[in-house]
N, C-alpha and C. Protein backbone atom coordinates (compact mmCIF):
# COMPACT_ATOMS: atom_id res chain seq x y z
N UNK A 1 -12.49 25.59 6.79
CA UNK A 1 -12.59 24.94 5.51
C UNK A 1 -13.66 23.86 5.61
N UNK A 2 -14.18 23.96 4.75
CA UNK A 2 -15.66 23.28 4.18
C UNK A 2 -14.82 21.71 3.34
N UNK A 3 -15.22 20.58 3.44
CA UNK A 3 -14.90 19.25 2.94
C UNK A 3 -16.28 18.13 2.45
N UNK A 4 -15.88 17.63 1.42
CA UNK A 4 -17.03 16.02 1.16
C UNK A 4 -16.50 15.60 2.11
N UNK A 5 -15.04 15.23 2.02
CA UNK A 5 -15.03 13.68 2.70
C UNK A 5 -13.06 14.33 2.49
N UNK A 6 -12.68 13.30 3.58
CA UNK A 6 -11.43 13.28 3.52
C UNK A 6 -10.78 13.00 2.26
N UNK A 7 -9.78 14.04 2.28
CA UNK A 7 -9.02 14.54 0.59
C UNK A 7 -9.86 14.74 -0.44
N UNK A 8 -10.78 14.91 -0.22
CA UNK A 8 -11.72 15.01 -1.30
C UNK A 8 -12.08 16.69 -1.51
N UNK A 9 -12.92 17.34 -2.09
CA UNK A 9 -13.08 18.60 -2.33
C UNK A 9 -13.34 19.30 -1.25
N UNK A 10 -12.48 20.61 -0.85
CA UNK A 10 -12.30 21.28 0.03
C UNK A 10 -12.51 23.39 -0.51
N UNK A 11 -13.16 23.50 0.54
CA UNK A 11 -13.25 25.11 0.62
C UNK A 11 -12.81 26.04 1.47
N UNK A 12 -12.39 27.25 0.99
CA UNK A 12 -12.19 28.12 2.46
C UNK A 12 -12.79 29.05 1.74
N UNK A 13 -12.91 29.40 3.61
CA UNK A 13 -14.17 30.79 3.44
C UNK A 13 -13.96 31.86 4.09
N UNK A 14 -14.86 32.89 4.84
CA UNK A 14 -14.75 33.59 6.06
C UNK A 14 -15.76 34.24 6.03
N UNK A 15 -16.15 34.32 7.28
CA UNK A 15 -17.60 34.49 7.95
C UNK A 15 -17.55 35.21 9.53
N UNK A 16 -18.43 35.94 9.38
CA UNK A 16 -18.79 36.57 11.00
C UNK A 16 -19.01 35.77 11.91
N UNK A 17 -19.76 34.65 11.53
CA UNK A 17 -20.55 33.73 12.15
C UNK A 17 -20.53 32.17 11.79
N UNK A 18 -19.55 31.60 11.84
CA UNK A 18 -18.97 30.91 11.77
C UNK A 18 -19.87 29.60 12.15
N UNK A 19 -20.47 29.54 13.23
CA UNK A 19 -21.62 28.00 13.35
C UNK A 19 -22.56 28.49 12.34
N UNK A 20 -23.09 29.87 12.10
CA UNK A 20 -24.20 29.78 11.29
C UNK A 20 -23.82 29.49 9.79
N UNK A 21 -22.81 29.68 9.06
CA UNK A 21 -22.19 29.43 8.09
C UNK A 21 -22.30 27.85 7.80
N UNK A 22 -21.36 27.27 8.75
CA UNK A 22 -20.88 26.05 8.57
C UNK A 22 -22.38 25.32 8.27
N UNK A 23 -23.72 26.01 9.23
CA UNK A 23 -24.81 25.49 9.28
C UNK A 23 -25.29 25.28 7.76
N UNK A 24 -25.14 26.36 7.35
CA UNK A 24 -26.18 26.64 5.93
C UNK A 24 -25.14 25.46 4.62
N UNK A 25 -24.01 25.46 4.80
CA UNK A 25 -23.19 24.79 3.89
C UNK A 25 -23.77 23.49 4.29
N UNK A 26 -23.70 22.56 5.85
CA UNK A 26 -24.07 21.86 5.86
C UNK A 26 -25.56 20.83 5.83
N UNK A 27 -26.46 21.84 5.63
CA UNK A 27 -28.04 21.86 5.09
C UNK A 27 -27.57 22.45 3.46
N UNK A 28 -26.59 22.26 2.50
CA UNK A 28 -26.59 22.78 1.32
C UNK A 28 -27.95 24.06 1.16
N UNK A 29 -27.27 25.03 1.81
CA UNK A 29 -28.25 26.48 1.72
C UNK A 29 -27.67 27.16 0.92
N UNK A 30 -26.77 27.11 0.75
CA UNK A 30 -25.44 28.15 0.01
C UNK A 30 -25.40 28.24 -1.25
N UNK A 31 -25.82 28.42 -2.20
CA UNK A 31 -25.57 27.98 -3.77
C UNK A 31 -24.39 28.31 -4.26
N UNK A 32 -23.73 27.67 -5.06
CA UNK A 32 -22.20 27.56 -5.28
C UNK A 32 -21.36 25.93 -5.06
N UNK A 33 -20.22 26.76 -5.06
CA UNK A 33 -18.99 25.56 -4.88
C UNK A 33 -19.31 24.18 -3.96
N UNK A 34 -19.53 24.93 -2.32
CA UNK A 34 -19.80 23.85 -1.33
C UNK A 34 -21.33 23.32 -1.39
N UNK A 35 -22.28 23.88 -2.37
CA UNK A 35 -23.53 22.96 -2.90
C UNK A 35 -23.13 21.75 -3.60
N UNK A 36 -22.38 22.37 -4.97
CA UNK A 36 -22.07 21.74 -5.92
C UNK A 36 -21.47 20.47 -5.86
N UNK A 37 -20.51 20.72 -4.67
CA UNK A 37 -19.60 19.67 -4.48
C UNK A 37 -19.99 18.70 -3.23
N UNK A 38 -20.97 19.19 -2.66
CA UNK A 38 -21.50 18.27 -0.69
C UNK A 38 -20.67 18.78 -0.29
N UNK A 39 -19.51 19.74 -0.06
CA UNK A 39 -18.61 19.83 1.11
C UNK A 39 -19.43 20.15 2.45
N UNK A 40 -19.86 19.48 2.91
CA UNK A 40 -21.12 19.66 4.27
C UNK A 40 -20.19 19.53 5.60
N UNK A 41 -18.67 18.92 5.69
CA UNK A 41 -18.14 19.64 6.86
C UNK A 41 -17.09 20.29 7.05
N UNK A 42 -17.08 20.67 8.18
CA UNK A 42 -16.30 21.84 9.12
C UNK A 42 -15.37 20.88 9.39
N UNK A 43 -14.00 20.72 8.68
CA UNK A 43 -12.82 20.41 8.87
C UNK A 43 -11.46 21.24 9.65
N UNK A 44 -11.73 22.34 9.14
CA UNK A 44 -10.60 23.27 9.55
C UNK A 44 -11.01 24.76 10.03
N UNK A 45 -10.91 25.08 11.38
CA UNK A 45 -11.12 26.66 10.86
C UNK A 45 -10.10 27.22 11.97
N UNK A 46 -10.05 28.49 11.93
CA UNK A 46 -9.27 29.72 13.07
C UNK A 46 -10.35 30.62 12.88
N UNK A 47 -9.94 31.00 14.02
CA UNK A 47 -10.54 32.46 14.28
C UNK A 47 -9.08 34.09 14.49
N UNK A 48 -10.35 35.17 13.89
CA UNK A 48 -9.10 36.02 14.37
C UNK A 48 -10.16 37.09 15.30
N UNK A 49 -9.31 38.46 15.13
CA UNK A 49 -9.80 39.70 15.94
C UNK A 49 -10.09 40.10 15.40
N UNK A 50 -10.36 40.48 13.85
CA UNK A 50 -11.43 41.60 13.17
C UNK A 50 -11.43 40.71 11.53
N UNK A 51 -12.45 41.14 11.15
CA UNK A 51 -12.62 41.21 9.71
C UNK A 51 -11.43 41.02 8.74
N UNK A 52 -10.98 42.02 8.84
CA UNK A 52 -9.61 42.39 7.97
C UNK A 52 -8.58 41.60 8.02
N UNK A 53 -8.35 40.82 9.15
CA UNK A 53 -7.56 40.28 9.38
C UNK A 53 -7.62 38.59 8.82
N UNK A 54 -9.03 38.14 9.07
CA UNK A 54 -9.26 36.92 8.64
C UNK A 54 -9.80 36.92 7.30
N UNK A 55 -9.89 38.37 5.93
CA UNK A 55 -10.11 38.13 4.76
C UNK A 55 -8.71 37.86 4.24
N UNK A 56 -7.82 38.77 5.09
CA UNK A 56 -6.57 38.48 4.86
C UNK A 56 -5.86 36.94 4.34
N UNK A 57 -6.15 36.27 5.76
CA UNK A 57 -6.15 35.19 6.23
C UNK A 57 -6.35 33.74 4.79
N UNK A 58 -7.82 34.34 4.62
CA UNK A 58 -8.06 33.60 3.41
C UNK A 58 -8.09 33.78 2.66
N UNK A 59 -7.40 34.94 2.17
CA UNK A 59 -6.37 34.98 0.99
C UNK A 59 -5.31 34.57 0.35
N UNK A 60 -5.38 34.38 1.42
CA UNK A 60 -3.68 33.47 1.72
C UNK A 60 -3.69 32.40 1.85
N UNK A 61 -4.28 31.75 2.37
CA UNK A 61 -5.27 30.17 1.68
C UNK A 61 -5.50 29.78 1.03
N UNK A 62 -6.28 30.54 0.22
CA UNK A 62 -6.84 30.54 -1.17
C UNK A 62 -5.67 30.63 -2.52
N UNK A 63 -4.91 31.60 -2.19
CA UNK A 63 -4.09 31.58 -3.00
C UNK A 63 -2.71 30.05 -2.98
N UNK A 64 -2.86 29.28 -1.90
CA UNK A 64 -1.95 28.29 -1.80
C UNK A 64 -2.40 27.27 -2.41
N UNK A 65 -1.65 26.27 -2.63
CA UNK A 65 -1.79 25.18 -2.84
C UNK A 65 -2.63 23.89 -2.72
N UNK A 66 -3.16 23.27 -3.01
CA UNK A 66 -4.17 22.20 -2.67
C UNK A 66 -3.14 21.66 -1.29
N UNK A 67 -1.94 21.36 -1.44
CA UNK A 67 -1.24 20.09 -0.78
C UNK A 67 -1.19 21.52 0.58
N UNK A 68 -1.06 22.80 0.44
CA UNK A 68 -0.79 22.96 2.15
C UNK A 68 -2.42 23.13 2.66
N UNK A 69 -3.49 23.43 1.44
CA UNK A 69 -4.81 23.09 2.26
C UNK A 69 -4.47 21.62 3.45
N UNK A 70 -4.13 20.77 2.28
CA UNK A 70 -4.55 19.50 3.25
C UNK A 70 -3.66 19.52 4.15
N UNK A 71 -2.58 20.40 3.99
CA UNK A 71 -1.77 19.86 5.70
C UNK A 71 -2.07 20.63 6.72
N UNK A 72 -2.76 22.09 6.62
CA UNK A 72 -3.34 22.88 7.63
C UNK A 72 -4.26 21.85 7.87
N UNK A 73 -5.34 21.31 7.13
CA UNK A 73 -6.35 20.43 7.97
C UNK A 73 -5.67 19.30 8.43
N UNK A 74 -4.92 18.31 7.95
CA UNK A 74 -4.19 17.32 8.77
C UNK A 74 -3.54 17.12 9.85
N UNK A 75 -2.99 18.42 9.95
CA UNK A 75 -2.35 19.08 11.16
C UNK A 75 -2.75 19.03 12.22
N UNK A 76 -4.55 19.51 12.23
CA UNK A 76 -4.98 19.86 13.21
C UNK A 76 -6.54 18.72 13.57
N UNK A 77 -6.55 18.10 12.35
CA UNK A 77 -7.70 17.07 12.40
C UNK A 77 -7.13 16.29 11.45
N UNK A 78 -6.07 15.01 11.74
CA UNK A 78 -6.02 14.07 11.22
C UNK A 78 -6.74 13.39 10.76
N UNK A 79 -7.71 13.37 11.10
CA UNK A 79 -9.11 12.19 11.15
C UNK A 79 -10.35 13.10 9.96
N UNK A 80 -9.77 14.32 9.75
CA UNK A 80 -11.09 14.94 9.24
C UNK A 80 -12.29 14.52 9.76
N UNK A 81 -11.97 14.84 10.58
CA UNK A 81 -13.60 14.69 11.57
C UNK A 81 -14.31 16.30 11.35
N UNK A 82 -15.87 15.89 11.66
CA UNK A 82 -16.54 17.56 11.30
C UNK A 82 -16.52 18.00 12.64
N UNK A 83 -16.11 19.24 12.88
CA UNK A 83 -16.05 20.05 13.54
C UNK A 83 -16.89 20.84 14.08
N UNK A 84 -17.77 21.22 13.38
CA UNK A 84 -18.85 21.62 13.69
C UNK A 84 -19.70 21.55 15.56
N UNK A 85 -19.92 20.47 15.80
CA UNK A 85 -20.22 20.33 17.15
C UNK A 85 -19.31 21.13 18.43
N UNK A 86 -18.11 20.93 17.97
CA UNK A 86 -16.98 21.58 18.92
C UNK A 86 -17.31 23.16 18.63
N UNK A 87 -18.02 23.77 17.53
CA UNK A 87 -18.38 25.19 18.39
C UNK A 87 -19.21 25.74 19.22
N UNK A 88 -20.06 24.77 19.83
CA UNK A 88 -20.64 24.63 20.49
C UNK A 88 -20.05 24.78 22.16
């Protein structure tokens, strides 16, 4: 999940390539939602084993609630710190 700023506007996505993604959102390359809004970091993500599994995934995300977005990211990054560097 793509973020401005803590509690502030949040995205989920899914991608093959996950640093290169996060890259282009965070250089606003992307036109759309995470342009529109600066969500420029990498707050939250998982990984899975295939495709199918992680459109799944964020479907099921997507379809929830604002309040369990923010507790999957709170959960795991209290601080909403960007993430990004750690895929490295």
């Amino acid at each position: 999940m793509m973020a401005n700023r803590r509690n502030g506007a949040v995205y989920a996505g899914v991608t093959s390539n996950l640093p290169q993604r996060a890259y282009q959102h965070s250089e606003g390359l992307v036109p759309g939602y995470t342009k529109r809004y600066g969500c420029k970091f990498l707050v939250w993500f998982e990984m899975h084993e295939t495709m199918e599994a992680a459109i799944a995934r964020e479907k099921q995300i997507k379809g929830g609630s604002r309040k369990k977005k923010l507790t999957l990211i709170e959960a795991d990054n209290p601080t909403w710190r960007d993430l990004y560097e750690d895929l490295f």
